[in-house]
N, C-alpha and C. Protein backbone atom coordinates (compact mmCIF):
# COMPACT_ATOMS: atom_id res chain seq x y z
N UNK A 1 125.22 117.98 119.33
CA UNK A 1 125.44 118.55 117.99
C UNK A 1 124.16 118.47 117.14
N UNK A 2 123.40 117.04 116.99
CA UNK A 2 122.48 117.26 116.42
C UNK A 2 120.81 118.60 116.80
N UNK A 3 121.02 119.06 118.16
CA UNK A 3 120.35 119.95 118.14
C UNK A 3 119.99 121.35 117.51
N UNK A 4 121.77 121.52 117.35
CA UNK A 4 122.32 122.76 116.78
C UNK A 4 121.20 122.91 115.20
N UNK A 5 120.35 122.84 115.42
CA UNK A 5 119.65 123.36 113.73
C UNK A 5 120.04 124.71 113.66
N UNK A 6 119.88 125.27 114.09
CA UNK A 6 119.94 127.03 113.70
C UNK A 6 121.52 127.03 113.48
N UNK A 7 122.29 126.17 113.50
CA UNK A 7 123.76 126.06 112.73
C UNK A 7 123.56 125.47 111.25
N UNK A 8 123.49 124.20 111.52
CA UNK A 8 122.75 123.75 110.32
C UNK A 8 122.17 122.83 110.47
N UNK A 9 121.31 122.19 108.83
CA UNK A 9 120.22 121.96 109.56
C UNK A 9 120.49 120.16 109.45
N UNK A 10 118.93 119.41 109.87
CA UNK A 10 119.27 117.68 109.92
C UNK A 10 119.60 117.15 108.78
N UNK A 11 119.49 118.07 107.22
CA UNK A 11 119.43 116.75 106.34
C UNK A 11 120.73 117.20 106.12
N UNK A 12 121.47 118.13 106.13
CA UNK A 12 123.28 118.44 105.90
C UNK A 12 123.65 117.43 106.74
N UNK A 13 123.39 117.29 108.38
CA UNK A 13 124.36 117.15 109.29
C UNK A 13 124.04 115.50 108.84
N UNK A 14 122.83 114.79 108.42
CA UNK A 14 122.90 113.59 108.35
C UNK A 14 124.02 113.37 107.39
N UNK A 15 123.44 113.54 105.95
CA UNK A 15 125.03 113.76 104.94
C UNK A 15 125.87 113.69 104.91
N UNK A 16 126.68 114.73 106.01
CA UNK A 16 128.09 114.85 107.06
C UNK A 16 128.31 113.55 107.32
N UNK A 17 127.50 112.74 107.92
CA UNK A 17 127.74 111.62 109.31
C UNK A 17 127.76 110.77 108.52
N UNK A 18 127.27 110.20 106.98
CA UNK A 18 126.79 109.07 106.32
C UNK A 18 128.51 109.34 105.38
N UNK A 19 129.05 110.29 105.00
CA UNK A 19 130.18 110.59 103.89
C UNK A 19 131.73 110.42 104.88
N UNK A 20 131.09 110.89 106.82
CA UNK A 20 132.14 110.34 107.83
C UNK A 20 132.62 109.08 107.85
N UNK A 21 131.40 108.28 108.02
CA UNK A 21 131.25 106.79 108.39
C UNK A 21 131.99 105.89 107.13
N UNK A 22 131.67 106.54 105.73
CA UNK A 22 131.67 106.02 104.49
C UNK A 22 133.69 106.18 104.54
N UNK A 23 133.93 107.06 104.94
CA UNK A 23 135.47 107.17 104.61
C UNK A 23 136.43 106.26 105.61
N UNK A 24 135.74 106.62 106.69
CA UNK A 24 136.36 105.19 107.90
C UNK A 24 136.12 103.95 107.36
N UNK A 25 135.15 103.41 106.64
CA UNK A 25 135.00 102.50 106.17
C UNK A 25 134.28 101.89 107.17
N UNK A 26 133.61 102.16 107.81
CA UNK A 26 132.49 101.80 109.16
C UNK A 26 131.14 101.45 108.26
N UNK A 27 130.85 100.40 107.76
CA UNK A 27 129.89 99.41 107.07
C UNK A 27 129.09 98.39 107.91
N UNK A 28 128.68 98.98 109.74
CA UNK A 28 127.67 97.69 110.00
C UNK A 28 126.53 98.65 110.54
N UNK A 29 126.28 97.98 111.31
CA UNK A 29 124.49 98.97 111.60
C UNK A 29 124.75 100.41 111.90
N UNK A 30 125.82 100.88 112.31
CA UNK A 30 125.97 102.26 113.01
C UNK A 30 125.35 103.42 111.55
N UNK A 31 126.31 103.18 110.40
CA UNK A 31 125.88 103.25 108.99
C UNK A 31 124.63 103.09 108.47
N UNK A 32 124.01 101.77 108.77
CA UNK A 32 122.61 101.42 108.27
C UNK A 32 121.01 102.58 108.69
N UNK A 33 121.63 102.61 110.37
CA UNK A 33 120.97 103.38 110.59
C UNK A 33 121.10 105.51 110.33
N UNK A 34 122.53 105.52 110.01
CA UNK A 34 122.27 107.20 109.58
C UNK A 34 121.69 107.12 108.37
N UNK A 35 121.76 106.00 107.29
CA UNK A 35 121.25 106.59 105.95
C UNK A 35 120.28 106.25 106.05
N UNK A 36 119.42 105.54 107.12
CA UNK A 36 118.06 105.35 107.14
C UNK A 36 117.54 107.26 108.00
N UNK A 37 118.52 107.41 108.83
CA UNK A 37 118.32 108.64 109.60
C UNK A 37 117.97 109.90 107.84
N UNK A 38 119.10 109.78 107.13
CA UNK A 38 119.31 110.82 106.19
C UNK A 38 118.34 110.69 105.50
N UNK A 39 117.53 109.07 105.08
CA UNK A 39 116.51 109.43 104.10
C UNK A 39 115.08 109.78 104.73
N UNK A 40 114.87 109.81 105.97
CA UNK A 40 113.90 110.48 107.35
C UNK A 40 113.68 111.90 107.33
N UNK A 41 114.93 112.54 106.74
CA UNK A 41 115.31 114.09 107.12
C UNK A 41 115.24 114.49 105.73
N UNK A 42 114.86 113.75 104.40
CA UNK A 42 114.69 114.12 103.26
C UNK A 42 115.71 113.87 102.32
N UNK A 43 116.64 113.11 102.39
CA UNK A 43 117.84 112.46 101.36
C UNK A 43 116.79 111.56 100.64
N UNK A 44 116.59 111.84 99.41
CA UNK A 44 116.11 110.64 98.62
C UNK A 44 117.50 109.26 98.07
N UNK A 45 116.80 108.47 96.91
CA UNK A 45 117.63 107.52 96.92
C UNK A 45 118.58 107.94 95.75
N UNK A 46 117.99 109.42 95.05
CA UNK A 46 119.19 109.24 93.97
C UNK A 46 119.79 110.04 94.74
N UNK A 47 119.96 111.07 95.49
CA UNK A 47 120.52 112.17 96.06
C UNK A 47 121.35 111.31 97.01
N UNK A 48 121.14 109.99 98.14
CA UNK A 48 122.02 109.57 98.54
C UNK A 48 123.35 108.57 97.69
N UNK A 49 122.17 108.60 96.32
CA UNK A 49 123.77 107.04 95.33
C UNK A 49 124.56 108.67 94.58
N UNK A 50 123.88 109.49 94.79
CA UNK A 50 125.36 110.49 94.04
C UNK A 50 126.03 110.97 95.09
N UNK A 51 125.69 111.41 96.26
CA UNK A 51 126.62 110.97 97.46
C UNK A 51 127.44 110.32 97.69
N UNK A 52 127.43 109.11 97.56
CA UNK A 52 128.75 107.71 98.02
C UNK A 52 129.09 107.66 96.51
N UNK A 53 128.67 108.15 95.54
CA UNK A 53 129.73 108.30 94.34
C UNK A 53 130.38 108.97 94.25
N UNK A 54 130.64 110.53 94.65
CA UNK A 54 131.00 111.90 94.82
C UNK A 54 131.53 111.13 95.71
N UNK A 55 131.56 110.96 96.75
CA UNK A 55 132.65 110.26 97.95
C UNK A 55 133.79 109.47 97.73
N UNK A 56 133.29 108.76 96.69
CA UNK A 56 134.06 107.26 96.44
C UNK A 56 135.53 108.04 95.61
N UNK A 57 135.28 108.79 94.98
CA UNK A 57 136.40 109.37 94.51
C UNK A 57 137.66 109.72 95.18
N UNK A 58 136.84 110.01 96.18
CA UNK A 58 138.07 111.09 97.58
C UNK A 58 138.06 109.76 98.26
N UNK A 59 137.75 108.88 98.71
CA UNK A 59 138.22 107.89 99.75
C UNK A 59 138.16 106.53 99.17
N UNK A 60 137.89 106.21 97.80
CA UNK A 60 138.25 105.02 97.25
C UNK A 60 136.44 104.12 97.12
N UNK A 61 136.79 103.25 96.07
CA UNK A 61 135.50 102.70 95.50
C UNK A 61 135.22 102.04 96.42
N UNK A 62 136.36 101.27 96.70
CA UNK A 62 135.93 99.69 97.71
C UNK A 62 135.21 100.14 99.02
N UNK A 63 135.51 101.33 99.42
CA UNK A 63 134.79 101.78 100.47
C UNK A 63 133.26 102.08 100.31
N UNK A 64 132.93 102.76 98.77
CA UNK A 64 131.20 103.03 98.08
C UNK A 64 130.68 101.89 98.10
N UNK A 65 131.19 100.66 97.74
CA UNK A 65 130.50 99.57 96.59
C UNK A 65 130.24 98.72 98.13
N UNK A 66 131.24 98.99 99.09
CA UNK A 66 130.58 98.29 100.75
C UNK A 66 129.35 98.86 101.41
N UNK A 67 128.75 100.28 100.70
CA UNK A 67 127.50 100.97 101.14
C UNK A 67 126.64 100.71 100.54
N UNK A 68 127.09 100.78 98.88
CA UNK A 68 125.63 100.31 98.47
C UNK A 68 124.51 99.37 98.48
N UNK A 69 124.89 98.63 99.11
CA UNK A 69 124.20 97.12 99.60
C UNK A 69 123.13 97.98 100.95
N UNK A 70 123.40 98.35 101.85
CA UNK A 70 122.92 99.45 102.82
C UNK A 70 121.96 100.16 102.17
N UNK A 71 122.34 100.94 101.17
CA UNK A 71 121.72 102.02 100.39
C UNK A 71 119.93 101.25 99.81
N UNK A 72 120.62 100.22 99.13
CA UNK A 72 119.20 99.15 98.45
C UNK A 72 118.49 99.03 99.42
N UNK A 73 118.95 98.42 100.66
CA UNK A 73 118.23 97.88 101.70
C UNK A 73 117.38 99.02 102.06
N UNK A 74 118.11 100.13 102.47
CA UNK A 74 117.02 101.10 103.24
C UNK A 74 116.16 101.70 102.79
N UNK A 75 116.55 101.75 101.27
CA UNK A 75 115.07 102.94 100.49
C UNK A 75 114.42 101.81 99.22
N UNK A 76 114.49 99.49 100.06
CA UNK A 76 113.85 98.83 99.27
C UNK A 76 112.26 99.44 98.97
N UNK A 77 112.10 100.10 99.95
CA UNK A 77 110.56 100.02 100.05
C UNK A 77 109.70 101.30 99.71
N UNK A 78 110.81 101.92 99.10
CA UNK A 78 110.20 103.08 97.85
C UNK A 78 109.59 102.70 97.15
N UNK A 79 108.35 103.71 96.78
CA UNK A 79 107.61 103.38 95.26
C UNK A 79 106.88 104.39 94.99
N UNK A 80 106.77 104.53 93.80
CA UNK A 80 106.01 106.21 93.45
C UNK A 80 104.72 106.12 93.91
N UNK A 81 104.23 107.38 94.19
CA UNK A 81 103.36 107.82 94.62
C UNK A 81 102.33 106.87 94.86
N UNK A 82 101.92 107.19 93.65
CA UNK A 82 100.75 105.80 92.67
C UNK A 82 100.81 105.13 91.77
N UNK A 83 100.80 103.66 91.66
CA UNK A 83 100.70 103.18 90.13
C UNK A 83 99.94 102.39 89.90
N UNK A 84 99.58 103.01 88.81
CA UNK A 84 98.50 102.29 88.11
C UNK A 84 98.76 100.84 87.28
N UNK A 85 98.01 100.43 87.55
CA UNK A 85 97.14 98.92 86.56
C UNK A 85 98.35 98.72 85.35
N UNK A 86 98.54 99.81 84.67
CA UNK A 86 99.19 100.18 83.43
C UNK A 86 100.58 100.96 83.16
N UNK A 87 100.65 101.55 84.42
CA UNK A 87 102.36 102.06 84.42
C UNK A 87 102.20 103.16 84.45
N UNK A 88 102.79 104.48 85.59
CA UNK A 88 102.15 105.62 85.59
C UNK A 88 103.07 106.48 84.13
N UNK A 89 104.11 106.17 83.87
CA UNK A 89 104.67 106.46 82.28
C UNK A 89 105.62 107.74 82.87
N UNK A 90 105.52 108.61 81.90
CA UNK A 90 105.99 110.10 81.88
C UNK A 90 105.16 110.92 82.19
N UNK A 91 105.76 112.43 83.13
CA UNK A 91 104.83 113.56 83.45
C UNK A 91 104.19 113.81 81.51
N UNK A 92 102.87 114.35 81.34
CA UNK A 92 102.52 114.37 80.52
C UNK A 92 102.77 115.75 79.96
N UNK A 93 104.00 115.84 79.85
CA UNK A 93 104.65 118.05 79.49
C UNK A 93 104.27 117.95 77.87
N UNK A 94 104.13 117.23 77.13
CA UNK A 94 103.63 117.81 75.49
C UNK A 94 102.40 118.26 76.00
N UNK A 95 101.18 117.96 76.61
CA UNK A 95 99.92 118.60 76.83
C UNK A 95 99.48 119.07 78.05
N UNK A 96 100.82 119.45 78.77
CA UNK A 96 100.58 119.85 79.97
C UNK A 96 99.39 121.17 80.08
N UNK A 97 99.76 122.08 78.88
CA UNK A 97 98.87 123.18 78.85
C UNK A 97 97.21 123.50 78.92
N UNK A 98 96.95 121.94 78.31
CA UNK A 98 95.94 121.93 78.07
C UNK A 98 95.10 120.83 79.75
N UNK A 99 96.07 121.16 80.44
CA UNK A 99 95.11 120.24 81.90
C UNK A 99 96.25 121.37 83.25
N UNK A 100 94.70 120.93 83.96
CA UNK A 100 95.18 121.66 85.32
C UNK A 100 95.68 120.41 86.13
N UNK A 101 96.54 120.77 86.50
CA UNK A 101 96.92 119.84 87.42
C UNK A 101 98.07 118.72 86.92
N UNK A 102 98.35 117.70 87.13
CA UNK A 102 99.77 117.05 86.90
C UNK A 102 99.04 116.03 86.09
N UNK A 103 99.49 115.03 85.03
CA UNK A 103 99.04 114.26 84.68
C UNK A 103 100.36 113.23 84.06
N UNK A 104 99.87 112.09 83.33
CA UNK A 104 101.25 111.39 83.02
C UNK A 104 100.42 110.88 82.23
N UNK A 105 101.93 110.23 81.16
CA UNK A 105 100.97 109.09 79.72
C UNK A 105 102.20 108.59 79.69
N UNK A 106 101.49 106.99 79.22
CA UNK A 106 102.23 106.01 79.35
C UNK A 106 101.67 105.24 77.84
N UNK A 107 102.85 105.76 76.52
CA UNK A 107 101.88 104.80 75.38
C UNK A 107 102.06 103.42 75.51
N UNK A 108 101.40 102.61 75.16
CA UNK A 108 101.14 101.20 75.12
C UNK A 108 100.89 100.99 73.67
N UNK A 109 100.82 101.23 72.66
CA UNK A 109 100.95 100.74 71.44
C UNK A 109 100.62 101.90 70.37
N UNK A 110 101.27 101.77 69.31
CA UNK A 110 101.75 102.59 68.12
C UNK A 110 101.02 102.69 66.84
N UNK A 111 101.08 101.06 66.95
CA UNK A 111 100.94 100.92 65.51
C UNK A 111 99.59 100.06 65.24
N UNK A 112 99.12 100.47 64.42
CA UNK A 112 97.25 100.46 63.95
C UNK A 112 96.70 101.24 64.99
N UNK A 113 96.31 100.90 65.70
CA UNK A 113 95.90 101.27 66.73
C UNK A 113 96.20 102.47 67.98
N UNK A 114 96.43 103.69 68.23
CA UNK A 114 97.04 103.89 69.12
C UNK A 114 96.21 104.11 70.89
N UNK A 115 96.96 103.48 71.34
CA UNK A 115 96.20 103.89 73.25
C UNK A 115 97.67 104.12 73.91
N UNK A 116 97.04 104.90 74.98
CA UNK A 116 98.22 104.89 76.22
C UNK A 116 97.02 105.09 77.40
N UNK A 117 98.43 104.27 78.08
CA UNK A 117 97.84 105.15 79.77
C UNK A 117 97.74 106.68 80.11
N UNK A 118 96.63 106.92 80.73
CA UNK A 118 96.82 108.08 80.91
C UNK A 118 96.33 108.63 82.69
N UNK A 119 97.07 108.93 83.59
CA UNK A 119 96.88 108.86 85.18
C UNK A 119 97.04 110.81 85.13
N UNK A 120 96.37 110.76 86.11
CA UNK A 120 95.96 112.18 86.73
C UNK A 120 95.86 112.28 87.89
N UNK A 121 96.46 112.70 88.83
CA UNK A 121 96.76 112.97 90.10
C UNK A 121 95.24 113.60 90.10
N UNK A 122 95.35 113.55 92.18
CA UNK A 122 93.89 114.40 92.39
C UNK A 122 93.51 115.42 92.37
N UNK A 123 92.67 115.85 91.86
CA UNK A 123 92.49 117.32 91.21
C UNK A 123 92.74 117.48 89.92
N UNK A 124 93.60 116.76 89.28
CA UNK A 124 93.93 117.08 87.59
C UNK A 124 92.40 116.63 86.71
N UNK A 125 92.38 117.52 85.70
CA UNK A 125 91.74 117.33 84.44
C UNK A 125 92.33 118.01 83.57
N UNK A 126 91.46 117.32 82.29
CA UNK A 126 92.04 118.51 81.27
C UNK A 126 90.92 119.40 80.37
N UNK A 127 91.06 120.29 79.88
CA UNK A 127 90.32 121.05 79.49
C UNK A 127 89.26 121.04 78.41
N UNK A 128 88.18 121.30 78.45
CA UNK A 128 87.14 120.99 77.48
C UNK A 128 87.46 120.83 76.44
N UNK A 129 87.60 119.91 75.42
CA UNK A 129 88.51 119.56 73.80
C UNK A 129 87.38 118.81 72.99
N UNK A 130 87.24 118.81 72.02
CA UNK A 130 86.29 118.07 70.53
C UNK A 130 87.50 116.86 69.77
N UNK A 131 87.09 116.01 69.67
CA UNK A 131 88.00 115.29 68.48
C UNK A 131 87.01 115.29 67.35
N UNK A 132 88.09 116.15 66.31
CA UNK A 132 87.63 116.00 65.05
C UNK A 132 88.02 115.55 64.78
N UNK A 133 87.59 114.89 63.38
CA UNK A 133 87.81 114.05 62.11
C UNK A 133 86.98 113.97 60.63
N UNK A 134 87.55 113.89 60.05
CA UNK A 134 87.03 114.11 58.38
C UNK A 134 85.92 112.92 58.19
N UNK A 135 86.24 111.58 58.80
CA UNK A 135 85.93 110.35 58.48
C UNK A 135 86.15 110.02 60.02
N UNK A 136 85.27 109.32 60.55
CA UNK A 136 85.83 108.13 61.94
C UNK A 136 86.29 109.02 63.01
N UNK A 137 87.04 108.55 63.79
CA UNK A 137 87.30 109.32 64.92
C UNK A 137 86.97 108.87 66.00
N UNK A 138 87.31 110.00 67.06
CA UNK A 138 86.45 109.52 68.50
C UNK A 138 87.97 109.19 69.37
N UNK A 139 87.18 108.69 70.63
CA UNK A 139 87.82 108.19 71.41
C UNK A 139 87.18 107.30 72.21
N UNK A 140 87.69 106.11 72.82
CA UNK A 140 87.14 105.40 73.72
C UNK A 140 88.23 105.50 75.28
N UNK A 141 87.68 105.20 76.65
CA UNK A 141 88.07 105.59 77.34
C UNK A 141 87.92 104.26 78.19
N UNK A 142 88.66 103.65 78.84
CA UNK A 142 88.71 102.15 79.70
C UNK A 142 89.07 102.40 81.07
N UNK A 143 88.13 102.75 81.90
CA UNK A 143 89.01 103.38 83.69
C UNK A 143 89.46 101.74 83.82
N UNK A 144 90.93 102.26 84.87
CA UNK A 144 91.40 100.94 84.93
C UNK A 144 91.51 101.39 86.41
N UNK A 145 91.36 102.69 86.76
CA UNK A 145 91.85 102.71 88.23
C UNK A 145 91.54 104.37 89.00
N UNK A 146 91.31 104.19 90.71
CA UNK A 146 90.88 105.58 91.06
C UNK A 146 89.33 105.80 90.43
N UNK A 147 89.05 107.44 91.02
CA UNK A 147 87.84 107.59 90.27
C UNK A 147 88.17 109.33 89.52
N UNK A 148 87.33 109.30 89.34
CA UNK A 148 87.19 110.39 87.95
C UNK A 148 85.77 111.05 87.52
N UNK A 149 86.00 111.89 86.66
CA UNK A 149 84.49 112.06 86.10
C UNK A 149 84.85 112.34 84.68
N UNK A 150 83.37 112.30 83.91
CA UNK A 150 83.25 112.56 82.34
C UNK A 150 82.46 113.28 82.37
N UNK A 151 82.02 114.47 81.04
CA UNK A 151 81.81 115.26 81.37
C UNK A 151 81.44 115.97 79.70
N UNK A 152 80.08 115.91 78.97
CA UNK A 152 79.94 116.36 77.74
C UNK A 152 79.06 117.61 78.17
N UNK A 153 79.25 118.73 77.25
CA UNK A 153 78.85 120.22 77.00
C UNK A 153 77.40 119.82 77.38
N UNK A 154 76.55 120.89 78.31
CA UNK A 154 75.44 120.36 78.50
C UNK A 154 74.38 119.51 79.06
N UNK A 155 75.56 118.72 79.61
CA UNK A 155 74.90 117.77 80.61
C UNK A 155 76.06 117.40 81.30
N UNK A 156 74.86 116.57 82.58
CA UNK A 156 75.41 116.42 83.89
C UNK A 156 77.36 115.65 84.10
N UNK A 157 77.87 116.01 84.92
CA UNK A 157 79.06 114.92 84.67
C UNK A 157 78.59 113.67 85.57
N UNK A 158 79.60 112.85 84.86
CA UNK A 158 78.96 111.36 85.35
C UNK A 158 80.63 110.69 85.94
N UNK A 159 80.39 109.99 87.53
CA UNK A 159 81.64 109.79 87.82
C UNK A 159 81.67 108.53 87.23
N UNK A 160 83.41 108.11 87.47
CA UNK A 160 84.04 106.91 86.69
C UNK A 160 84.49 106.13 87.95
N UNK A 161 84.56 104.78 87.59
CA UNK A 161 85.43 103.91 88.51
C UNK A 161 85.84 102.88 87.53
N UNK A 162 86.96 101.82 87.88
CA UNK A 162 87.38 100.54 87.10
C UNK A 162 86.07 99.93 87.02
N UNK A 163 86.67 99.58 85.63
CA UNK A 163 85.69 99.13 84.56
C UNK A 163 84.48 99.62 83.84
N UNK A 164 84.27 100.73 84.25
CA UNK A 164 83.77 102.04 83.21
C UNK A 164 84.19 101.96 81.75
N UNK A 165 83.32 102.31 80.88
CA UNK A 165 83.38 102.52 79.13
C UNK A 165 82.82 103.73 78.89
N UNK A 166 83.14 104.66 78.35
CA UNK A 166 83.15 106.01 77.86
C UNK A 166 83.24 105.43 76.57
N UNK A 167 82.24 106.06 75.59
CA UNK A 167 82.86 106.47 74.30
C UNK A 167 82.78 107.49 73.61
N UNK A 168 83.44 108.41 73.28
CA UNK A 168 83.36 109.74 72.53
C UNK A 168 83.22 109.58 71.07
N UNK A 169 82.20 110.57 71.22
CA UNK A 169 81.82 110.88 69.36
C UNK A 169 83.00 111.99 69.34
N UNK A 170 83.53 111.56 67.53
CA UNK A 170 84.01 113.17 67.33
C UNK A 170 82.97 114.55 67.39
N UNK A 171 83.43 115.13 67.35
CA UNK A 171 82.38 116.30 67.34
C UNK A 171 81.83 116.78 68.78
N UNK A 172 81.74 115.75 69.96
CA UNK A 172 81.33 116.60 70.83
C UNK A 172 82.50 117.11 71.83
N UNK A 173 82.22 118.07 72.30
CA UNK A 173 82.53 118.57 73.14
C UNK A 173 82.69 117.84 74.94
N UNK A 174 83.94 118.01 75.27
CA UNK A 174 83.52 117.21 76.69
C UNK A 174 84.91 117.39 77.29
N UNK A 175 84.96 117.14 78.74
CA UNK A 175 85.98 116.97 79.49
C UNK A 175 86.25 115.44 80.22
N UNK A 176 87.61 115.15 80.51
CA UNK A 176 87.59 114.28 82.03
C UNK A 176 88.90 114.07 83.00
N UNK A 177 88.97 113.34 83.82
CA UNK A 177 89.97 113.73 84.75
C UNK A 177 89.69 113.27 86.30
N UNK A 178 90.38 113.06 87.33
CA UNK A 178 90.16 112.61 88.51
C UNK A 178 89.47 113.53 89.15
N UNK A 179 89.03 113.11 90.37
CA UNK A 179 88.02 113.73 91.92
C UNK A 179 89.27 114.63 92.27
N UNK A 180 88.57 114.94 93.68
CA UNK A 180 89.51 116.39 93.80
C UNK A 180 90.38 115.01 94.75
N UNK A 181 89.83 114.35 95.55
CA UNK A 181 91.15 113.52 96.62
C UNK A 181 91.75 112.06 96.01
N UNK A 182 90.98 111.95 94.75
CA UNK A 182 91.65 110.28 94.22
C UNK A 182 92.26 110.66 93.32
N UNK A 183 93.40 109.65 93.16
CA UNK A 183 94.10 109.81 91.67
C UNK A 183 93.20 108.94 90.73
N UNK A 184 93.35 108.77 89.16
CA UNK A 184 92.59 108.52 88.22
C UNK A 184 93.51 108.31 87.04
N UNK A 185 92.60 106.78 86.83
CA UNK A 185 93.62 106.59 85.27
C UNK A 185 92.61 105.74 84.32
N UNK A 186 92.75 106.24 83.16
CA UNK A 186 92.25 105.24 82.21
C UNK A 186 93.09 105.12 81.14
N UNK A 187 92.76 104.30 80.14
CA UNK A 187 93.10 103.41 78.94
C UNK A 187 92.61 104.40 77.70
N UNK A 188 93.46 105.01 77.01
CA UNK A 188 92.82 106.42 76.00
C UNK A 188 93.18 105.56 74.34
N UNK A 189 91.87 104.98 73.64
CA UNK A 189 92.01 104.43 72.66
C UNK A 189 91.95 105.36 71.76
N UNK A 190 92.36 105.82 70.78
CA UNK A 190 92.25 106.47 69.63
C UNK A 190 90.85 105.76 68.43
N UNK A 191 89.97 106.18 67.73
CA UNK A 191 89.19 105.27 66.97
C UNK A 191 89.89 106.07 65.61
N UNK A 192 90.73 104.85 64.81
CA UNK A 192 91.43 105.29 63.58
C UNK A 192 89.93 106.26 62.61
N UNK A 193 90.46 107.09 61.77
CA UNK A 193 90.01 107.87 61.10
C UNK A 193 90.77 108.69 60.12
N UNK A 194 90.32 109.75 59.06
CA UNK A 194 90.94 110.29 58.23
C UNK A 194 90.99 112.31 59.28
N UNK A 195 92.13 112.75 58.81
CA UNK A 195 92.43 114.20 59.10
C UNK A 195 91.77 114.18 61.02
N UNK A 196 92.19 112.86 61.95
CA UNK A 196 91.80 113.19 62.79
C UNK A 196 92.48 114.35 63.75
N UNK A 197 92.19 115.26 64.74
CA UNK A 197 93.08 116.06 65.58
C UNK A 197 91.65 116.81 66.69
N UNK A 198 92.71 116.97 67.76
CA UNK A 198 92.04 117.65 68.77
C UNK A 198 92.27 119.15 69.05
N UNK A 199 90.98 119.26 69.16
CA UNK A 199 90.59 120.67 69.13
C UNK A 199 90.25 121.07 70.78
N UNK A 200 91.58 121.95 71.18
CA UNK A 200 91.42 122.66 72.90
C UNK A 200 90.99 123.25 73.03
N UNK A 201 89.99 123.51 74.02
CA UNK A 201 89.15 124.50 74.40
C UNK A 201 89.66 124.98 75.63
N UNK A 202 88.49 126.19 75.87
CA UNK A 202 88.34 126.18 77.46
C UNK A 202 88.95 125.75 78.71
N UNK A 203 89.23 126.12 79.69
CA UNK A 203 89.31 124.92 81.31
C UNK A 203 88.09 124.32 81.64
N UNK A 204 88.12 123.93 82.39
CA UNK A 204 87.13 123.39 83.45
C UNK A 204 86.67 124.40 84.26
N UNK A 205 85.88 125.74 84.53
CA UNK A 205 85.46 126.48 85.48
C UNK A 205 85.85 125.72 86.84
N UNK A 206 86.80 125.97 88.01
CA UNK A 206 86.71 125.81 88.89
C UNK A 206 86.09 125.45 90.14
N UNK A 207 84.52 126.80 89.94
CA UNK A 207 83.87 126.56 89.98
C UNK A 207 82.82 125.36 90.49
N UNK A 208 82.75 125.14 89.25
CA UNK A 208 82.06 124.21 88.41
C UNK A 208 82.72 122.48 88.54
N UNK A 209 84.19 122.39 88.69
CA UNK A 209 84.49 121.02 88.75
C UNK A 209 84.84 120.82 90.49
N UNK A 210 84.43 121.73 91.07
CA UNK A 210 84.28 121.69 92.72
C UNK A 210 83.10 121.52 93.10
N UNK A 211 81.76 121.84 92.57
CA UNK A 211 80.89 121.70 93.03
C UNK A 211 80.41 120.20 92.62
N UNK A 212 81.21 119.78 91.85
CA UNK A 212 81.08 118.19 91.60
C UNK A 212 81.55 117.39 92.92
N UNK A 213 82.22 117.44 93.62
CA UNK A 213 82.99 116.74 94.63
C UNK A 213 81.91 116.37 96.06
């Protein structure tokens, strides 16, 4: 049966066999090993706990709450992608527009002061931007992890690794963001000021942030 793909395919038929087992109430290795089979064939871990919940309805709890112990065990050794030093946070969708590629921010503090994490998958940057300000400003930049590059209007880019210090004047012009194969994260300090805001530019010429690599 399991050959039959062109019927359907491995990650249904695993599904099938894990929601079979779950209703017999069959809870020792035979079990352990299909939902290790199902998460092989692409069942992640939330897609298998709404599974034996959706189940538990039609064949009773006491039968779910005997899997989920199984369930922990087999997908203990998940972990996102990458994480950083600092917490990879949220996909970064308020400024997604302004960067190619995927990025995430993770704030770390609010008040006086503001910084967050900020991680960029490989290949992400974001697009040439100025911080203005009336008074003060700027930004400072702390790599905590991966590598990266920086990158002001005019001159050369310069790569980053942990423990790198960037500091941005308002007013200039510049980019930054990870290598094309490492992910990249730094520490994005705000330098308090009056009427501060960022001004988006441009992308990164393609180009141009390939021939860096």
């Amino acid at each position: 049966m399991w050959s039959r793909t062109d019927k359907l395919d491995l990650k249904t038929r695993c599904i099938v066999t894990v929601v079979c087992l779950l209703a017999k109430g069959i809870t020792d290795n035979s079990l352990k090993y299909h939902i290790e089979n199902a998460k092989k064939h692409g069942v992640s871990k939330v897609e298998m706990v709404e599974i034996i919940t959706h189940a538990a309805f039609y064949v009773g709890w006491p039968n779910a709450w005997a899997v989920f112990p199984l369930v922990r065990e087999a997908y203990a050794e998940d972990k996102p992608a990458y994480e950083p030093m600092f917490g990879l946070g949220e996909p970064n969708d308020g400024f997604a527009q302004y960067f190619d590629g995927q990025s995430y921010l993770n704030p770390l503090n609010k008040d006086g002061v503001f910084f967050a994490n900020v991680t960029f998958e490989p290949g992400c940057r974001n697009h040439w931007h100025v911080h203005q300000a009336k008074e003060g400003g700027g930004q400072i930049l702390l790599v905590t992890d991966g590598e990266g590059y920086y990158q002001e209007w005019g001159k050369p880019a310069r790569k980053l690794h942990p423990g790198d210090v960037v500091y941005i004047a308002p007013g200039i012009k510049h980019w930054h963001g990870a290598s094309k194969d490492e992910w990249f994260a730094h520490l994005s300090l705000e330098v308090p000021g009056i009427d501060c805001h960022n001004e988006w530019l441009e992308p990164v010429k393609e180009e141009e942030y390939q021939a860096l690599q």
